[in-house]
Protein backbone atom coordinates (compact mmCIF):
# COMPACT_ATOMS: atom_id res chain seq x y z
CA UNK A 1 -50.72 -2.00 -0.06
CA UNK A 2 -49.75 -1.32 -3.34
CA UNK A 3 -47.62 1.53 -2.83
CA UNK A 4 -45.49 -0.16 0.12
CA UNK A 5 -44.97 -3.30 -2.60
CA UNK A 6 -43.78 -0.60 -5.03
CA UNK A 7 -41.49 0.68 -2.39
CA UNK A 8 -40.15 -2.67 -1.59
CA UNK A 9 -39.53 -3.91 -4.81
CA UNK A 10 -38.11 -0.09 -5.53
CA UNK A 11 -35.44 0.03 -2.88
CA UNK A 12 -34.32 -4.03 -3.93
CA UNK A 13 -34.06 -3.13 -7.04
CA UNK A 14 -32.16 -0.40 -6.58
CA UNK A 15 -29.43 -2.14 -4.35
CA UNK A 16 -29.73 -5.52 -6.93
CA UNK A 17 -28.39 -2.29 -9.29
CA UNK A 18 -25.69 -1.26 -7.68
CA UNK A 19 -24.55 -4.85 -6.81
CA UNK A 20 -24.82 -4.96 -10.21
CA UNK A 21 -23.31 -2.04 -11.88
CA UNK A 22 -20.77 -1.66 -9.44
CA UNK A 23 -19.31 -4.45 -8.08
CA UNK A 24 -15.86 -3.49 -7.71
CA UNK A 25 -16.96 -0.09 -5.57
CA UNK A 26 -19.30 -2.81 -3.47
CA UNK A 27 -16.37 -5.01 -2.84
CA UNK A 28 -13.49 -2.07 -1.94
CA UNK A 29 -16.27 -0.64 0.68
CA UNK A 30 -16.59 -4.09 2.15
CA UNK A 31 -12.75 -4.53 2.20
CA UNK A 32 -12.07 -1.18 4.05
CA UNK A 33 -14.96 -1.18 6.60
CA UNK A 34 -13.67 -4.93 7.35
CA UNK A 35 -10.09 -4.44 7.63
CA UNK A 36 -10.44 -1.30 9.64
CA UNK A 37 -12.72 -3.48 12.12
CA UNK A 38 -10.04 -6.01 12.44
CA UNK A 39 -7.64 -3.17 13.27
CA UNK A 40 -9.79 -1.19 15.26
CA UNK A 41 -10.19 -4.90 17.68
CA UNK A 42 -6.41 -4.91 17.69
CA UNK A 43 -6.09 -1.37 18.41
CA UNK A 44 -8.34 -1.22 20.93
CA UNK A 45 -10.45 1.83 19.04
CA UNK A 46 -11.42 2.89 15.95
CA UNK A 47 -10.45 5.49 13.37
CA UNK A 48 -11.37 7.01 9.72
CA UNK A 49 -7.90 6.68 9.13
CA UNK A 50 -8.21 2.53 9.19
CA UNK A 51 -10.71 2.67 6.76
CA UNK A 52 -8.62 5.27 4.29
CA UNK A 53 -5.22 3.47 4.57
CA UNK A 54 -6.98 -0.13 2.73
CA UNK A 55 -9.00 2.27 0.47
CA UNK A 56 -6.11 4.04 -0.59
CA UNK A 57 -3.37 1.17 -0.75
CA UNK A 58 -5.48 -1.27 -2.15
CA UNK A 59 -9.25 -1.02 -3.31
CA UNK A 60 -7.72 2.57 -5.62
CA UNK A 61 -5.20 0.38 -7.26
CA UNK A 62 -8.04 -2.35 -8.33
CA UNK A 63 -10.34 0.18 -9.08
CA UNK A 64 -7.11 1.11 -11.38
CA UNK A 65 -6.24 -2.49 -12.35
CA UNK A 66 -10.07 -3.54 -13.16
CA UNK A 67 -10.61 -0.51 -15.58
CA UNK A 68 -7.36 -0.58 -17.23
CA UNK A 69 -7.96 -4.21 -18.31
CA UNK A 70 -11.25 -3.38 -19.91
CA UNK A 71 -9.84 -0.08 -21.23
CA UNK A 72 -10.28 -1.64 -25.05
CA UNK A 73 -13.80 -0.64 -24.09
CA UNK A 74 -12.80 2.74 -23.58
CA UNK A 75 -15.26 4.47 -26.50
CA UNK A 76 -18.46 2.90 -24.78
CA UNK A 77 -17.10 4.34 -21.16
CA UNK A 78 -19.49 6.47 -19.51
CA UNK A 79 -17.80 10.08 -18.29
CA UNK A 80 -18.12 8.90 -15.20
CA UNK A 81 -16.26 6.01 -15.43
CA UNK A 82 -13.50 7.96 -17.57
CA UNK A 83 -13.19 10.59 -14.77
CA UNK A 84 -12.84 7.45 -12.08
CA UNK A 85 -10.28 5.88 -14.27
CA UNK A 86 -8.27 8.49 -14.80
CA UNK A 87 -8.23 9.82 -10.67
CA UNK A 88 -7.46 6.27 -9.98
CA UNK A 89 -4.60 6.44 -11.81
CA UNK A 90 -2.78 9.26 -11.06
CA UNK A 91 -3.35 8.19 -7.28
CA UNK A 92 -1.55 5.25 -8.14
CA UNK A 93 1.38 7.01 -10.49
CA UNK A 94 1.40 9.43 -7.00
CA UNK A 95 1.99 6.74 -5.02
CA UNK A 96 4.80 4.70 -7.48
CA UNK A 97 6.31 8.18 -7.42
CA UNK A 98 6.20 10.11 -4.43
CA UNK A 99 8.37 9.79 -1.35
CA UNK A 100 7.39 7.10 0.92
CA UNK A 101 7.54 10.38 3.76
CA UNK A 102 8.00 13.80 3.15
CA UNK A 103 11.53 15.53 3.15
CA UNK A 104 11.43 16.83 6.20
CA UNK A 105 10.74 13.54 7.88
CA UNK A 106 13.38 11.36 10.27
CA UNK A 107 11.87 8.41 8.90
CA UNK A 108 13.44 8.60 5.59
CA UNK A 109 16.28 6.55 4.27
CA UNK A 110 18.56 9.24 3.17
CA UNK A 111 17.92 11.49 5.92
CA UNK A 112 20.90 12.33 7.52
CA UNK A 113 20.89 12.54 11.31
CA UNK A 114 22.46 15.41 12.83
CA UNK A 115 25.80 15.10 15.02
CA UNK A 116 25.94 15.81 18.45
CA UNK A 117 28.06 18.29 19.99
CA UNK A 118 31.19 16.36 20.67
CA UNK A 119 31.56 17.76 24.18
CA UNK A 120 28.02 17.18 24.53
CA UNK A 121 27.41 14.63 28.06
CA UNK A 122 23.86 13.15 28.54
CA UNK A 123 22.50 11.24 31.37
CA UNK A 124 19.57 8.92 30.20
CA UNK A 125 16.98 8.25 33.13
CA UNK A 126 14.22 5.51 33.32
CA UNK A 127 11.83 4.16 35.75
CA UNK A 128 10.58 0.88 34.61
CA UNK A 129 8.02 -1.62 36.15
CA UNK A 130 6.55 -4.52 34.37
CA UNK A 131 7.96 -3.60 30.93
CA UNK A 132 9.14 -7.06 29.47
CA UNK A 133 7.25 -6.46 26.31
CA UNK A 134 8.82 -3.44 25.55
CA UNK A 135 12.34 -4.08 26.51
CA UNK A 136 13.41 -5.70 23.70
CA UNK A 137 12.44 -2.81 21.30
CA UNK A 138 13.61 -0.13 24.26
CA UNK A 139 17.38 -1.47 24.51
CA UNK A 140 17.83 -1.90 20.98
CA UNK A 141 16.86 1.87 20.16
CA UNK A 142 18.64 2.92 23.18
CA UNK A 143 22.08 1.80 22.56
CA UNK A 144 21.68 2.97 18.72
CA UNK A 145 21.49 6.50 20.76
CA UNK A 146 23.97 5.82 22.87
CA UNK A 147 26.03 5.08 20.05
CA UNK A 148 25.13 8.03 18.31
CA UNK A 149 25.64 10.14 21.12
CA UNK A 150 29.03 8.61 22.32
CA UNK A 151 29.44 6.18 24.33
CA UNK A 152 31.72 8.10 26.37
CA UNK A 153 29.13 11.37 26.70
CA UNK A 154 26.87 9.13 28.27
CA UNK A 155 25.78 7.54 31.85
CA UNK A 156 22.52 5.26 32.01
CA UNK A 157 20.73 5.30 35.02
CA UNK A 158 17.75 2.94 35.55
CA UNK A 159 15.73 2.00 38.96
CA UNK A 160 13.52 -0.63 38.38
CA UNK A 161 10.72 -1.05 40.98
CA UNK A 162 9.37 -4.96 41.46
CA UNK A 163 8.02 -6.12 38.08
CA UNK A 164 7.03 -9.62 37.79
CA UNK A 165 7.43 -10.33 34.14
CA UNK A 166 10.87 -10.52 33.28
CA UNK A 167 12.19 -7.23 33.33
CA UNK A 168 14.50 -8.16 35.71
CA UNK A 169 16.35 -10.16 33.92
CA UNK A 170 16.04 -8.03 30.45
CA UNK A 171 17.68 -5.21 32.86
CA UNK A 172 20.49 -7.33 33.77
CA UNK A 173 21.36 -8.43 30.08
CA UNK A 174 21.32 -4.90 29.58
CA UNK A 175 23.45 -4.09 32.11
CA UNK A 176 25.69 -6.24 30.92
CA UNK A 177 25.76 -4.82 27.46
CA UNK A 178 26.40 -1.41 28.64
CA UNK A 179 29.47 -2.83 31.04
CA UNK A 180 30.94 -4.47 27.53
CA UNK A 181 31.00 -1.31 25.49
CA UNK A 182 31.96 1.06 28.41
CA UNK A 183 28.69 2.84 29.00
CA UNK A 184 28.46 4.32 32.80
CA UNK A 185 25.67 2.82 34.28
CA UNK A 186 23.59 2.11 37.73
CA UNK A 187 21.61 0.16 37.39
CA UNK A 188 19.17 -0.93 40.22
CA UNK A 189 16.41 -3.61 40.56
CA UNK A 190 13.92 -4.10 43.31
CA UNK A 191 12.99 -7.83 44.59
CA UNK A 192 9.31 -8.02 46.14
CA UNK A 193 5.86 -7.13 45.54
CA UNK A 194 5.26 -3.40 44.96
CA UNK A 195 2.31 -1.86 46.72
CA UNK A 196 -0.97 -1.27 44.98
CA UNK A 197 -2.22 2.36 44.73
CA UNK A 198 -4.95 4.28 42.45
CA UNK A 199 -3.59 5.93 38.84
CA UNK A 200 -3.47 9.09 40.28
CA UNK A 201 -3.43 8.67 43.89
CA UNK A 202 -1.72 10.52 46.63
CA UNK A 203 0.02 7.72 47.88
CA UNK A 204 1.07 6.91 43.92
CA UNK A 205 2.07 10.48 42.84
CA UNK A 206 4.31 10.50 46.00
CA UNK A 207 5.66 7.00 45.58
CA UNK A 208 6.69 8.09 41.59
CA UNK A 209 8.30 11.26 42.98
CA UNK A 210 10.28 9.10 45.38
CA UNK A 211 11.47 6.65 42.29
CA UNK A 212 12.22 9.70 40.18
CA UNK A 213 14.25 11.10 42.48
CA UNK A 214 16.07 7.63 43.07
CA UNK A 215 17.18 7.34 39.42
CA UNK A 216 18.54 10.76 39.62
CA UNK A 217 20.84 10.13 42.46
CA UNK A 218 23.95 9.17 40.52
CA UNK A 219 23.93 12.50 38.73
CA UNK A 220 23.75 14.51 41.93
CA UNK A 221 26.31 12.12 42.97
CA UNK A 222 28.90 12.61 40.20
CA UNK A 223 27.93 16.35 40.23
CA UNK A 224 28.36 17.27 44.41
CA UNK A 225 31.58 14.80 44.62
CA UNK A 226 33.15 14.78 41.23
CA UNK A 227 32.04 18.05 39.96
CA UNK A 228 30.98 16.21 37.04
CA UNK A 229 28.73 18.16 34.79
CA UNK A 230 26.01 17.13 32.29
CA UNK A 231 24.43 19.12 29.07
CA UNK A 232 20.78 16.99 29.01
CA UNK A 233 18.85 14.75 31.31
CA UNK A 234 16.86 12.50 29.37
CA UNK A 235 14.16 11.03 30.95
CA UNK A 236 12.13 8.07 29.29
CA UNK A 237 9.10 6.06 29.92
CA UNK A 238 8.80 2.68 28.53
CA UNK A 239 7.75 3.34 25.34
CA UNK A 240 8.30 2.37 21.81
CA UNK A 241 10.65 5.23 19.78
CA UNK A 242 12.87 5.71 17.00
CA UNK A 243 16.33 6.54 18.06
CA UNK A 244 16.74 9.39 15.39
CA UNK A 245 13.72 10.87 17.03
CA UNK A 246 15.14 11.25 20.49
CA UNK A 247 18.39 13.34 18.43
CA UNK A 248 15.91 15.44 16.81
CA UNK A 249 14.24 16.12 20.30
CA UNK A 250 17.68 17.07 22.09
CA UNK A 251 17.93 19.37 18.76
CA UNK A 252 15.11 21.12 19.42
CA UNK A 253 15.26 24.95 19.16
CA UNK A 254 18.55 23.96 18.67
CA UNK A 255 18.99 22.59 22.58
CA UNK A 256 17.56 26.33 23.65
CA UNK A 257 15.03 25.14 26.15
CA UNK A 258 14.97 24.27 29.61
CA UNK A 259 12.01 21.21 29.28
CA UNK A 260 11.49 19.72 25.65
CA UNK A 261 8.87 16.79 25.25
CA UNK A 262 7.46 14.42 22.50
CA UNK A 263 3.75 13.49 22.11
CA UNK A 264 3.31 9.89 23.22
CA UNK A 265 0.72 8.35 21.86
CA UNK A 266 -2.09 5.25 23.12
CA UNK A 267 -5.38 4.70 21.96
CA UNK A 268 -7.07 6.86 20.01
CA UNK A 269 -4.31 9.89 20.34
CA UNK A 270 -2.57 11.98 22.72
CA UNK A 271 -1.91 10.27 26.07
CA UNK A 272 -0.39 12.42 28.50
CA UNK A 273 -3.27 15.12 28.95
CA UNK A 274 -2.56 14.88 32.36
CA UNK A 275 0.42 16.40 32.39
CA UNK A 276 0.92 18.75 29.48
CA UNK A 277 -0.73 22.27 29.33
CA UNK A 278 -0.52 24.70 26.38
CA UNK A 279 0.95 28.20 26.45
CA UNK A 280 -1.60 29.19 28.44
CA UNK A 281 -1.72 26.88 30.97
CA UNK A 282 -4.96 25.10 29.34
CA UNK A 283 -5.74 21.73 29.15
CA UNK A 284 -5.05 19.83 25.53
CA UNK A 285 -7.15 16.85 24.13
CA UNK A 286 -6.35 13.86 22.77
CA UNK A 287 -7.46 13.73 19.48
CA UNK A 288 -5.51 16.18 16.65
CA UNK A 289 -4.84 19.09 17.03
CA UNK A 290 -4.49 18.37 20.97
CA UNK A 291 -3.68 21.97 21.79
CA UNK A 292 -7.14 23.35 19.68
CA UNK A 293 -7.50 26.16 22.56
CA UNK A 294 -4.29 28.00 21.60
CA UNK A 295 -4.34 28.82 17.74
CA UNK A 296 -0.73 29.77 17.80
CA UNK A 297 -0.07 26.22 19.06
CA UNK A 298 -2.22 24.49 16.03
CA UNK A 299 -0.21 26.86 13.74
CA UNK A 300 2.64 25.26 15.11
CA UNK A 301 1.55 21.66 14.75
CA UNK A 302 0.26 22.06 11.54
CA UNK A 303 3.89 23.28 10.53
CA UNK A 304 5.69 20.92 12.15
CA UNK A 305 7.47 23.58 14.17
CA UNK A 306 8.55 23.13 17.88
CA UNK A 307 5.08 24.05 20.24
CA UNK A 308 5.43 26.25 23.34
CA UNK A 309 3.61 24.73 25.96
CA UNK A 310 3.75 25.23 30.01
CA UNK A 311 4.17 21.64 30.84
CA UNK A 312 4.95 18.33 29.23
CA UNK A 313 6.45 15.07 29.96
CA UNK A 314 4.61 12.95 26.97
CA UNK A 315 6.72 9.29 27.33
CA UNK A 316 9.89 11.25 26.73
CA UNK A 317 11.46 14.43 28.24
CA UNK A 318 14.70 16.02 27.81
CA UNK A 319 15.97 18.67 30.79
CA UNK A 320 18.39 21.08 30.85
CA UNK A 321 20.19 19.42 33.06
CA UNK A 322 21.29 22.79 35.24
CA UNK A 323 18.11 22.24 36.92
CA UNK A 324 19.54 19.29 39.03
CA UNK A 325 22.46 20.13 39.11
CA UNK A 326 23.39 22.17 42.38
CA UNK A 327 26.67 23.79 40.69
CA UNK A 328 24.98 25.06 37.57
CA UNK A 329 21.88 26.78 38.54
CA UNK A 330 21.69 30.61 38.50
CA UNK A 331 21.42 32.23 41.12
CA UNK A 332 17.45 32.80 42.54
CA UNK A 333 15.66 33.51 44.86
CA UNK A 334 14.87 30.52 47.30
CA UNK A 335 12.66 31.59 49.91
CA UNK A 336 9.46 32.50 47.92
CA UNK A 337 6.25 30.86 49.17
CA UNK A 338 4.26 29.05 47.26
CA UNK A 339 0.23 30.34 46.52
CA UNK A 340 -0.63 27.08 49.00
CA UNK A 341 1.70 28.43 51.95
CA UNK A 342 4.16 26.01 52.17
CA UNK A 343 8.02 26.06 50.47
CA UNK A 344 9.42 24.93 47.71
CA UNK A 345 12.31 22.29 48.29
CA UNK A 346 15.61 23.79 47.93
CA UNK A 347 17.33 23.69 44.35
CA UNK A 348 18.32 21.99 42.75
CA UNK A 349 14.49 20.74 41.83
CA UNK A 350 13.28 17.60 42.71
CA UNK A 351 10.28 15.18 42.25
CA UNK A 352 7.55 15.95 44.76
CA UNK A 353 3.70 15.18 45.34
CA UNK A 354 1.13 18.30 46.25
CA UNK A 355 -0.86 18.01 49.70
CA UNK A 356 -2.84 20.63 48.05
CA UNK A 357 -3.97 18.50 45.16
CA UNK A 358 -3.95 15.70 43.47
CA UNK A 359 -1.34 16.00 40.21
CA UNK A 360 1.42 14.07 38.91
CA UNK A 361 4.97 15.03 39.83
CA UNK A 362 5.97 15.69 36.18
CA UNK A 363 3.25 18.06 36.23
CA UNK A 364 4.69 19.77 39.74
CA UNK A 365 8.27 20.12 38.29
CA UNK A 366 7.06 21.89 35.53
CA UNK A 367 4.95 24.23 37.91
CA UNK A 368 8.40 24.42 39.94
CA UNK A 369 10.59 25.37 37.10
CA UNK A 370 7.81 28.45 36.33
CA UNK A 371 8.04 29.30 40.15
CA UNK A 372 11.88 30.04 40.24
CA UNK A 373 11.51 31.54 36.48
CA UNK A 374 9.06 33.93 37.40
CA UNK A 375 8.25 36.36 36.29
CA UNK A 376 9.73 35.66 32.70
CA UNK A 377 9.12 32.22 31.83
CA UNK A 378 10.83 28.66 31.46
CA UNK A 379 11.47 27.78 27.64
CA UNK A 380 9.24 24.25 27.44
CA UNK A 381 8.22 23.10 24.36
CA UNK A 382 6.42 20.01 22.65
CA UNK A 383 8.11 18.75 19.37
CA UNK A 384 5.41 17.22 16.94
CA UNK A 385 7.78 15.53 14.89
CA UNK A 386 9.15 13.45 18.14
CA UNK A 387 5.99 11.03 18.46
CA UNK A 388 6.34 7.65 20.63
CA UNK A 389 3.58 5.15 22.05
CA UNK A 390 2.56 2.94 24.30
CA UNK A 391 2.14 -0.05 22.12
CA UNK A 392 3.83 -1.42 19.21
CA UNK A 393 0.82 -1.58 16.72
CA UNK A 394 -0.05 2.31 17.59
CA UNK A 395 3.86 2.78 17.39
CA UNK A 396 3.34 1.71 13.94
CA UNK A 397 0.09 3.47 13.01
CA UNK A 398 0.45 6.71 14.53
CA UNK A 399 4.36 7.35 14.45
CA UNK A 400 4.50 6.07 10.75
CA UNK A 401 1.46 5.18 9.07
CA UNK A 402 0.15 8.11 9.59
CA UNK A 403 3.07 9.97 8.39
CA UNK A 404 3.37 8.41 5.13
CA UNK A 405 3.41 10.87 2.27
CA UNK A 406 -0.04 8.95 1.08
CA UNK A 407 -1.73 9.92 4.26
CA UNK A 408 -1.70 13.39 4.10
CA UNK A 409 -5.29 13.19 1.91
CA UNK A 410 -6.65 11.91 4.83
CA UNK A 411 -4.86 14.75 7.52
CA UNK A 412 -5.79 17.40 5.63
CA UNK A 413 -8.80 16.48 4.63
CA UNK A 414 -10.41 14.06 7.78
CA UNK A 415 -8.23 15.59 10.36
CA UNK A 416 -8.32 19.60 9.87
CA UNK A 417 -11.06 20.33 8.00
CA UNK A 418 -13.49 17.95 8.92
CA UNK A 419 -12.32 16.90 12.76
CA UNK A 420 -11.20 20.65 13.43
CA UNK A 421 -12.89 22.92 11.49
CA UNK A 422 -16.12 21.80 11.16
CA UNK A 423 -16.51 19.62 14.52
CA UNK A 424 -13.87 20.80 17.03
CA UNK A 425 -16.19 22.55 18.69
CA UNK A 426 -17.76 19.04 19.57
CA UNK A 427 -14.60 17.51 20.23
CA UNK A 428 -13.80 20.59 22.71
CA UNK A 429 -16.38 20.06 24.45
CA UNK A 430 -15.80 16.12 24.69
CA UNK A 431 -12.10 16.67 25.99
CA UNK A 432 -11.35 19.98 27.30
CA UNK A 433 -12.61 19.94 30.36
CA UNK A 434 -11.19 22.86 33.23
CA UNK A 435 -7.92 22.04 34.99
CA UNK A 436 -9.60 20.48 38.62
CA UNK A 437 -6.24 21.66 40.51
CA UNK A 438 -5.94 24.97 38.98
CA UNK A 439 -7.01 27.35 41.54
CA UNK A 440 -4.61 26.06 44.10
CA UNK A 441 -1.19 25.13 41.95
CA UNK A 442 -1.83 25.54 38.13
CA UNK A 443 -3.03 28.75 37.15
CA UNK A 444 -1.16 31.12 39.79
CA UNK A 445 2.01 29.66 39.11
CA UNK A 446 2.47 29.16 35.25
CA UNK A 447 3.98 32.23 33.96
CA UNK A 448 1.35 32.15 30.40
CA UNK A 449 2.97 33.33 27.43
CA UNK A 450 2.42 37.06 26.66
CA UNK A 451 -0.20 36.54 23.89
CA UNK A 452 -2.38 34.54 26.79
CA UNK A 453 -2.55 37.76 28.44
């Protein structure tokens, strides 16, 4: 009885201590754990990085403020507290003096954004549905590209499909925008109610192909009848981006590339796992560094550097637009059959579903695009410094919070060494699981890069 009193009274005395002793340490962990909860319920999940961000930016800084004002006190300072002081404020002299992002970063103020060619002609693509809360956001990037771009090396081609929100009318406003500066543009919305399908349905995957193809018809249009050519198709979903990240993603390998995507992200990290595939034709994960199966590919990411994958689409895609365009494409061979038996459809690609399995059509153009390649392969890549998302709170956190010069503590530390180095076997095993539809489509037709091999 004795001993478990002495225990008891032990372990409150030892917490009535630390309230005691360190009361500003108590108080910053309180503050961090408790705003990253309120995030996190925003969010919709939960992160180290919300509790580092109010640590960093705020409860460092007091630590800072609360020692300097007893510094008088300096000579009766344990080394302890000395060392604390001191850390805490060079953190904050690093963060008065560094960059808000690092030089190679967009996002900076005196960036300069690179011209496009000036003969350059890019036809913008979007199928929307129910996207009234990102329109707003959506047009007012889009025509700060289209300005960039040209407004004259441009056509805008939307196909709206039966929202019930207002996008309807956002579309039209939009439309009307584009008619007052000039801006070719079809425009098409759909009255009625659209049918409901599963995510990743049959009946789904083939209605999207149909749409996709739909807001491509202009360009075959303008291509078969006015021998109109264009350099990039640029395909977006509705998403939240920075218009200086779409140039830097039509500059990528400096336009060399037949497919380049962003990563788009929603939740806790990468969305589109669906359809993108690394190098190898191997699934990715969401969390950082997505592509963890292909080293090459982390080397990449890590750098910043332009990532070859097999597939992408990731919220944004740009195409070299020869691959719709009847005129343009080289000349192949068409009558290959596919591994499942069946044909291809005739080039220039299009949009389709699988009868074999279940995948999504940006997933099956990119197979496509290997099958008329083969046997060298189709130049797709994944820029990491192109992100985008979903939502306009992880627009903010993981396109530029987490890009901030002061984050890189935390993505060095948290996210490489700890997430990937210590535990990405764990995570691996979480989130790489084996591509369901790749002994009929995936595996046989993606020509891997040599080092798969």
């Amino acid at each position: 009885m004795r001993d478990t009193y002495y225990h008891r009274k032990h372990r409150r005395n030892l917490f009535e201590t630390l309230l005691h002793h360190h009361p500003i340490l108590i108080a910053c962990a309180a503050f961090s754990i408790s705003t990253a909860i309120f995030f996190a319920y925003h969010l919709g999940y939960f992160s180290t990085f919300l509790v580092y961000l109010p640590f960093a930016t705020v409860c460092v800084p007091a630590l800072a403020i609360f020692d300097a004002a007893h510094i008088s006190n300096w000579s009766r300072w344990t080394a302890r507290r000395r060392t604390r002081f001191r850390l805490c404020f060079a953190w904050c002299l690093f963060l008065l003096l560094a960059p808000t992002y690092p030089s190679s970063s967009y996002l900076r103020n005196d960036a300069s954004i690179s011209p496009l060619p000036s003969n350059g002609t890019y036809y913008i693509a979007a199928n929307l549905y129910n996207s009234a809360k990102v329109l707003p956001a959506w047009t007012k990037e889009m025509k700060l590209l289209i300005d960039h771009i040209g407004r004259q090396n441009v056509f805008v081609s939307i196909y709206e499909s039966n929202s019930d929100d207002g996008t309807q009318e956002g579309l039209r406003m939009f439309q009307k925008e584009l008619d007052e500066r000039g801006v070719g543009n079809h425009i098409v919305v759909q009255e009625g109610i659209r049918d409901r399908w599963g995510l990743n349905s049959p009946e789904r995957i083939s209605y999207m192909a149909d749409i996709r193809n739909k807001v491509l018809e202009p360009l075959r249009v303008m291509g078969d009848k006015d021998g109109k050519t264009f350099a990039k198709v640029l395909f977006f979903n509705d998403i939240y981006f920075d218009w200086r990240a779409i140039v830097r993603l039509i500059h990528t390998k400096n336009g060399d590339y037949d497919l380049a995507c962003a990563l788009d992200f929603d939740g806790v990290g990468l969305y589109d796992i669906w359809v993108v595939r690394d190098a190898c034709g191997r699934t990715a994960k969401e969390i950082w560094p997505y592509f963890s199966s292909d080293s090459r590919a982390v080397k990449s990411l890590r750098k910043g550097e332009p990532i070859e994958v097999a597939s992408c689409w990731n919220g944004v895609a740009v195409f070299d637009a020869m691959w719709f365009l009847a005129g343009s494409l080289p000349k192949l061979d068409r009558s290959k059959p596919t591994p499942a038996g069946d044909y291809l459809p005739p080039l220039p690609l299009w949009f389709r579903g699988s009868t074999e399995c279940t995948s999504s059509e940006c997933y099956l153009i990119a197979i496509d695009m290997h099958f008329w390649n083969t046997p060298h392969r189709p130049k797709v890549y994944v820029n990491p410094q192109v992100n985008v998302a979903y939502d306009s709170l992880n627009f903010l956190f993981h396109t530029k919070l987490e890009h901030l010069t002061l984050s890189k503590p935390w993505r060095l530390v948290w996210q490489d060494w700890i997430g990937h180095r210590m535990f990405g076997w764990l995570s691996d095993w979480i989130w790489l699981k084996e591509d369901r539809c790749s002994g009929q489509h995936g595996s046989e037709v993606f020509v891997e890069a040599d080092y798969c091999r």
